[in-house]
N, C-alpha and C. Protein backbone atom coordinates (compact mmCIF):
# COMPACT_ATOMS: atom_id res chain seq x y z
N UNK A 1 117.55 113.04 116.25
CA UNK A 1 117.31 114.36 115.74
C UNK A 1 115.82 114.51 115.45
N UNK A 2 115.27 115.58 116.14
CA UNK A 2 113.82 115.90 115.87
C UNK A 2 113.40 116.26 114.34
N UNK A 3 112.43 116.37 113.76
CA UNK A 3 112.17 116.60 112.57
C UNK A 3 112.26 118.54 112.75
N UNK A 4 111.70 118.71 113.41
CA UNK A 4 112.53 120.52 113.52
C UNK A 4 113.58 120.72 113.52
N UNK A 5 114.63 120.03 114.08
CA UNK A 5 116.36 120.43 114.31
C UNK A 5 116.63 119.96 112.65
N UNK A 6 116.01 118.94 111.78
CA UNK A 6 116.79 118.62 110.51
C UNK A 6 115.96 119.70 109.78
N UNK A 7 115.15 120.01 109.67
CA UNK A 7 114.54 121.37 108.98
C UNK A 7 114.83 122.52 108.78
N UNK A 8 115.97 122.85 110.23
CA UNK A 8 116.50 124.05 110.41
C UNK A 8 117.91 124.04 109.13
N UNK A 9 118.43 123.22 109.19
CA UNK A 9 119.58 123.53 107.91
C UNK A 9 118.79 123.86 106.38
N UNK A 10 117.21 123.48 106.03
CA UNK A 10 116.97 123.53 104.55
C UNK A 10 117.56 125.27 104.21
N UNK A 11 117.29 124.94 102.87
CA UNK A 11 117.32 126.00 102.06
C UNK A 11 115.83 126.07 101.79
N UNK A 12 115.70 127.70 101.35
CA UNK A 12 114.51 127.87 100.96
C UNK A 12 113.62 126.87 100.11
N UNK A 13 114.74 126.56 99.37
CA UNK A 13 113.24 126.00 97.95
C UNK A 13 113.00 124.46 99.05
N UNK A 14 114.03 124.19 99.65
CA UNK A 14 114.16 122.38 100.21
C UNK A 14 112.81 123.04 101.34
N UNK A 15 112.75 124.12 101.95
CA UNK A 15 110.88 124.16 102.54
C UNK A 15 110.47 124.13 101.84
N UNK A 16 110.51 124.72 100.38
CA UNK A 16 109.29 125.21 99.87
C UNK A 16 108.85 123.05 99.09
N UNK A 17 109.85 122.74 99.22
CA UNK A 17 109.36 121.51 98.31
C UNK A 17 108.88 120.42 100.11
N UNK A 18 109.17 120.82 100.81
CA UNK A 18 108.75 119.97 102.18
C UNK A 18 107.34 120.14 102.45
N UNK A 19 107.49 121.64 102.06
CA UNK A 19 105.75 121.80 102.27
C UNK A 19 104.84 121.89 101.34
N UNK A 20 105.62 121.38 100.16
CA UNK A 20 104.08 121.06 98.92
C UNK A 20 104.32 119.15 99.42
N UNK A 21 105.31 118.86 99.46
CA UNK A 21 104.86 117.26 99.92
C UNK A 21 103.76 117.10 101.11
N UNK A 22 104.13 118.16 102.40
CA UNK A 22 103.01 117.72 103.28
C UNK A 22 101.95 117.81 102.66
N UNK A 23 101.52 119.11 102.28
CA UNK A 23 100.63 119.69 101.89
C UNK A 23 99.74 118.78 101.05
N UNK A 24 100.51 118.06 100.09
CA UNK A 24 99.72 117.47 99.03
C UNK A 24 99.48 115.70 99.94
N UNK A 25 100.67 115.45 100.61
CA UNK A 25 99.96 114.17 101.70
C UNK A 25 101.00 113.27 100.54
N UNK A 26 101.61 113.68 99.37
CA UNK A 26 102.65 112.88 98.26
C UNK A 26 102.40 113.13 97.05
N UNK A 27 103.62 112.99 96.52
CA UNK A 27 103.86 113.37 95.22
C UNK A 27 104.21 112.82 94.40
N UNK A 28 104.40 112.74 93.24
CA UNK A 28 105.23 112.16 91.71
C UNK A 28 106.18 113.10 91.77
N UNK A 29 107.85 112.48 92.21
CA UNK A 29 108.69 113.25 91.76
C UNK A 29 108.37 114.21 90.74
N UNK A 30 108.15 113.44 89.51
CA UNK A 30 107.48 114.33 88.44
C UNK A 30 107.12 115.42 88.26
N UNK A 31 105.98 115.60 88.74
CA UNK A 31 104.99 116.75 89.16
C UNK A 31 105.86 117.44 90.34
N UNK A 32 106.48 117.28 91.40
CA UNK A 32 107.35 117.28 92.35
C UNK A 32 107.29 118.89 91.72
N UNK A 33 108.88 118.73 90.58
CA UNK A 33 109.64 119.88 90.42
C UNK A 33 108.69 120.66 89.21
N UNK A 34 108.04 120.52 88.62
CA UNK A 34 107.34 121.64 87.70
C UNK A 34 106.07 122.11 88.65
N UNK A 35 105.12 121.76 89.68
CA UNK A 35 104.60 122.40 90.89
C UNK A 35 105.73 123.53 91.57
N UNK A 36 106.91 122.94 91.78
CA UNK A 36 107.86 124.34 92.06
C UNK A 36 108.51 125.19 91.11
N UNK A 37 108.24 124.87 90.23
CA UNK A 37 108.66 125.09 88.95
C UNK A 37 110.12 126.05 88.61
N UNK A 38 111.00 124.49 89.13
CA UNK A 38 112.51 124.14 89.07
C UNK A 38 112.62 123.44 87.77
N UNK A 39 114.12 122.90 87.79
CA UNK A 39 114.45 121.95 87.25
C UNK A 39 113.90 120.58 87.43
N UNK A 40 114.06 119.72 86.72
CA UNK A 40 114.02 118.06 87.03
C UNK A 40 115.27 118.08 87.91
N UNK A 41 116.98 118.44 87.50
CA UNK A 41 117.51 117.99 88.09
C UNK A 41 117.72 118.68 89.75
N UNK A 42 117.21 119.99 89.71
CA UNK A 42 117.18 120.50 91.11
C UNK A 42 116.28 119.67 91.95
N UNK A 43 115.04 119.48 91.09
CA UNK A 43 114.33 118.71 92.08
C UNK A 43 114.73 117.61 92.82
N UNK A 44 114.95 116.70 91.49
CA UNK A 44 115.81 115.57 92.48
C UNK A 44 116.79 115.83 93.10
N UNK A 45 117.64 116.84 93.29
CA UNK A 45 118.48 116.79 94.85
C UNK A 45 117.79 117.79 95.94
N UNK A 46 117.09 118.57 95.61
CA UNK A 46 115.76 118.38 96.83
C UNK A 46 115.21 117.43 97.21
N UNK A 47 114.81 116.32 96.67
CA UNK A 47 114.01 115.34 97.28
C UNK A 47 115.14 114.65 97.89
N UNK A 48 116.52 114.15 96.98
CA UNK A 48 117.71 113.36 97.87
C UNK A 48 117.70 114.29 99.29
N UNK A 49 117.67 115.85 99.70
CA UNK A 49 118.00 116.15 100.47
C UNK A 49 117.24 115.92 101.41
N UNK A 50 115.95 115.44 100.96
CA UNK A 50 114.77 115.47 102.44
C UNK A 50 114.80 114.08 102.83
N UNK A 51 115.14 113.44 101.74
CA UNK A 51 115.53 111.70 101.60
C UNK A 51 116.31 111.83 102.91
N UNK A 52 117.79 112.25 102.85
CA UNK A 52 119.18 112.47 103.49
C UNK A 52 118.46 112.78 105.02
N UNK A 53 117.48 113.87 105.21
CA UNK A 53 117.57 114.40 106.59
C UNK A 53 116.27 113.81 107.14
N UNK A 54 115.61 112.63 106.33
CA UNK A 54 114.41 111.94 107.36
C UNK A 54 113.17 112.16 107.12
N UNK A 55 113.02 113.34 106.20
CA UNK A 55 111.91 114.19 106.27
C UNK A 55 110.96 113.76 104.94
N UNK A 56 111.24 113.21 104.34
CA UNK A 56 110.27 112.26 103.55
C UNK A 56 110.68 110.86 103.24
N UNK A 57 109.76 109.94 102.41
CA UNK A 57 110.31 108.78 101.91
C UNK A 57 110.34 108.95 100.44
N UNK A 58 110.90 108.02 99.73
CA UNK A 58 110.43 108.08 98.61
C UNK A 58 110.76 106.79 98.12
N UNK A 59 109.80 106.67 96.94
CA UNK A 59 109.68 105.00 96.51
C UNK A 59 109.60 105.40 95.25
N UNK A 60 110.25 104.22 94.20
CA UNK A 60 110.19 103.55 92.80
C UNK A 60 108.94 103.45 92.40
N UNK A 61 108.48 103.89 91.16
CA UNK A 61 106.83 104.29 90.95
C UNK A 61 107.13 104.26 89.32
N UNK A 62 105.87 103.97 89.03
CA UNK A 62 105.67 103.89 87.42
C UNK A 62 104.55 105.16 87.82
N UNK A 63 104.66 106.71 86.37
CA UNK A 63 103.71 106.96 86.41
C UNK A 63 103.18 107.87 85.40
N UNK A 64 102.57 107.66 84.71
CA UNK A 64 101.79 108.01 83.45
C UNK A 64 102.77 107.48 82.32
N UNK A 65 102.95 106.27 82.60
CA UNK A 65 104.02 105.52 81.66
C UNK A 65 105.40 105.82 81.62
N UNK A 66 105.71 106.38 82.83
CA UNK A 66 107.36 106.62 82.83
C UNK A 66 107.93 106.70 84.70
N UNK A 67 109.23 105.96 84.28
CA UNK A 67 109.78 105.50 85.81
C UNK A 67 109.88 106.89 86.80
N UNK A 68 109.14 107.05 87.87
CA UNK A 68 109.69 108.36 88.81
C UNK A 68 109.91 107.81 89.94
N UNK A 69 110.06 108.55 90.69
CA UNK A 69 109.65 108.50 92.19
C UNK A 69 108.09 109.26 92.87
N UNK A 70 107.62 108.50 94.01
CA UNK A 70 106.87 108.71 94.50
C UNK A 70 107.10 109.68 96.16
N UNK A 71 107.03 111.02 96.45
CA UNK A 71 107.44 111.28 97.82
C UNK A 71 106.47 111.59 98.73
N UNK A 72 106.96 111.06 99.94
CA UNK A 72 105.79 111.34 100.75
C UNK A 72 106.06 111.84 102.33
N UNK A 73 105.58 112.53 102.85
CA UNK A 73 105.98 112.89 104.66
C UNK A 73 106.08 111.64 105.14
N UNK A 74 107.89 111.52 105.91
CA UNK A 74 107.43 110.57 107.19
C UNK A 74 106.34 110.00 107.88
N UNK A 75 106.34 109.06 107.86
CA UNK A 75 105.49 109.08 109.07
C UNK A 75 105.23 109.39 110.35
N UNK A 76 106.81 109.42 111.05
CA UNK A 76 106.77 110.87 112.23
C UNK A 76 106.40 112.10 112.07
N UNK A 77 106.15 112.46 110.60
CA UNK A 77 105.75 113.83 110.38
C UNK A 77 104.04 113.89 110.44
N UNK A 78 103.34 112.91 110.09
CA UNK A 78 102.14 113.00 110.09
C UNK A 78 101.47 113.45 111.27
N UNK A 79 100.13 114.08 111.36
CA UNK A 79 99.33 114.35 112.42
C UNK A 79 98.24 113.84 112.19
N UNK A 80 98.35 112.94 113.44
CA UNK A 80 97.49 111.79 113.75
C UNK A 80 96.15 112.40 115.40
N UNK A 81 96.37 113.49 115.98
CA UNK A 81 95.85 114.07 116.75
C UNK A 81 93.89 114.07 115.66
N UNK A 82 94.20 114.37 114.89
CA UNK A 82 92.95 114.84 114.14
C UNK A 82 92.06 113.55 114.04
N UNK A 83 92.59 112.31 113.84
CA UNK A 83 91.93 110.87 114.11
C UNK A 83 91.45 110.56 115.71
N UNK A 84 91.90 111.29 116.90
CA UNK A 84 91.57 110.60 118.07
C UNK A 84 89.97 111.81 118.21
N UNK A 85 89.51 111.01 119.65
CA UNK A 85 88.74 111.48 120.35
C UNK A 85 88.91 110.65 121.69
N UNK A 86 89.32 111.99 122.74
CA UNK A 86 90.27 111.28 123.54
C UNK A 86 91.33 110.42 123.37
N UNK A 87 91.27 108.99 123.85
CA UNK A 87 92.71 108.16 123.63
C UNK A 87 91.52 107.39 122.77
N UNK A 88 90.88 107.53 122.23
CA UNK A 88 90.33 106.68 120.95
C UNK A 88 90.74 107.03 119.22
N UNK A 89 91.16 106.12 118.95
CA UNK A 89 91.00 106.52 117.43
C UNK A 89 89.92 106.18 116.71
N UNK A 90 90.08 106.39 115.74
CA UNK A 90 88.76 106.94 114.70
C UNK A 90 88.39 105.77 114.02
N UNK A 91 87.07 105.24 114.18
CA UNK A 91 86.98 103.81 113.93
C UNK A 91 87.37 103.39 112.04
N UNK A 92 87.02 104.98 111.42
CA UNK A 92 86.98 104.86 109.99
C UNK A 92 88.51 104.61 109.33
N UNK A 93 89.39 103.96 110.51
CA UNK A 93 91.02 103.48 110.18
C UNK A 93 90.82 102.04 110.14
N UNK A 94 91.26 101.64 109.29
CA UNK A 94 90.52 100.11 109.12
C UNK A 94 90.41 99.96 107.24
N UNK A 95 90.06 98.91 107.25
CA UNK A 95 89.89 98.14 106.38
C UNK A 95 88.25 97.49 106.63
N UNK A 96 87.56 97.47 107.27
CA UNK A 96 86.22 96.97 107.99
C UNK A 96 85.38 98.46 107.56
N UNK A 97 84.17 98.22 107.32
CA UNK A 97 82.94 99.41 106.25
C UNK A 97 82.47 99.15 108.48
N UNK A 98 82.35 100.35 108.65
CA UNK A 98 82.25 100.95 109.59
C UNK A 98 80.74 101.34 110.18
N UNK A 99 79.74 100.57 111.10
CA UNK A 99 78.54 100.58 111.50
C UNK A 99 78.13 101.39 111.86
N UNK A 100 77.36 102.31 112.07
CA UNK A 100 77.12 103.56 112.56
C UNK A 100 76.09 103.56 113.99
N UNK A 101 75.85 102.01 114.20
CA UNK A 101 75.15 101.75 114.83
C UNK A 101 75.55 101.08 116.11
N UNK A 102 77.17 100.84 115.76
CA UNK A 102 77.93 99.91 116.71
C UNK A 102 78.22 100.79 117.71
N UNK A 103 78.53 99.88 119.02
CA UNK A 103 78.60 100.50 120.38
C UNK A 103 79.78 101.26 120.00
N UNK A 104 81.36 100.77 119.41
CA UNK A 104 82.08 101.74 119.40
C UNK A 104 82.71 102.42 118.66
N UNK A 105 81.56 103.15 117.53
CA UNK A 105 81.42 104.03 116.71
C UNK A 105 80.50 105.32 117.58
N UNK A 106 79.29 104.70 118.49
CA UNK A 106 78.83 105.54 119.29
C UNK A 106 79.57 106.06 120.03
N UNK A 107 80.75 105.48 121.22
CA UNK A 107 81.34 105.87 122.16
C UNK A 107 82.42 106.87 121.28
N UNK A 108 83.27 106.59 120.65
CA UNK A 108 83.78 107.51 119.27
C UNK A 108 83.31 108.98 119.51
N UNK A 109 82.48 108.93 119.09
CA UNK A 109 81.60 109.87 118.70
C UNK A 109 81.31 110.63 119.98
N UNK A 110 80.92 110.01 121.15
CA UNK A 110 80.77 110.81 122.38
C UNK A 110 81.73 111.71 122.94
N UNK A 111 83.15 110.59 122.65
CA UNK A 111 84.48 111.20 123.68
C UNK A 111 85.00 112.25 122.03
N UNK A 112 84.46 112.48 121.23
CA UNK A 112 84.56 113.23 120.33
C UNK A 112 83.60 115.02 120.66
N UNK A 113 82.42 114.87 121.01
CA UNK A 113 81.48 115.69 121.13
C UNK A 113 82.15 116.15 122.71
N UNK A 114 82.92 115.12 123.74
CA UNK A 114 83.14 115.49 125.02
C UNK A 114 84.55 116.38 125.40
N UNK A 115 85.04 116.37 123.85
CA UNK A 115 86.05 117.25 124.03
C UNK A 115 86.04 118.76 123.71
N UNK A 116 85.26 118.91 122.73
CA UNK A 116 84.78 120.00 122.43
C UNK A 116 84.00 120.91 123.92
C-alpha cells in the first residue's frame, strides 16, 4: 500500500495531525495534541492511527521530565530529491566536517549548478 492509498481513509484532524508531523520533521506526542489543540486522549488515537496505517513512527521518549512519545514521518515519506545533484548526494550527509576544497564537494556542486 502506497503512502497515498493509506492517507485516503484519514479523517480530517488524522491530516491535519500528518501534516504538522511532516511539517515539523517530529514531534513530542505532547506538544503533538495542544499544537492541534485536541485532547491528549484524541491525540493519542491519532497518532495510534498513523502508527496503524505506516505513516509515521513513534518512539518512547522522556520529555521535559515526563514519559511521551516521540512522532515522526516514515521514512518512505521523506524527500530526499532536495539532497541530490544528479545521482549524487549531498556530501553534508555524513558524520565527516565536510572540505570545501575536496574534489567531491566540487563535483557536488557542479552536477548541482548543471541542473539548474
Amino acid at each position: 500500500m502506497s503512502a497515498s492509498e493509506s492517507e485516503d481513509g484519514l479523517s480530517d484532524d488524522e491530516h491535519r495531525g500528518l501534516e504538522l508531523i511532516r511539517e515539523t520533521g517530529g514531534i513530542h506526542q505532547s506538544d503533538f495534541w495542544k499544537e492541534l489543540d485536541i485532547s491528549s486522549r484524541k491525540g493519542s488515537r491519532i497518532a495510534e492511527s498513523l502508527v496503524d496505517a505506516e505513516l509515521i513512527n513513534r518512539e518512547e521518549t522522556v520529555h521535559n521530565g515526563h514519559n511521551t512519545y516521540y512522532l515522526e514521518p516514515t521514512a518512505k515519506d521523506l524527500e530526499f530529491r532536495m539532497l541530490m545533484a544528479g545521482d549524487m548526494l549531498s556530501p553534508f550527509i555524513g558524520e565527516e566536517e565536510v572540505d570545501p576544497q575536496s574534489d567531491s564537494f566540487s563535483q557536488w556542486l557542479m552536477n548541482l549548478a548543471y541542473e539548474e
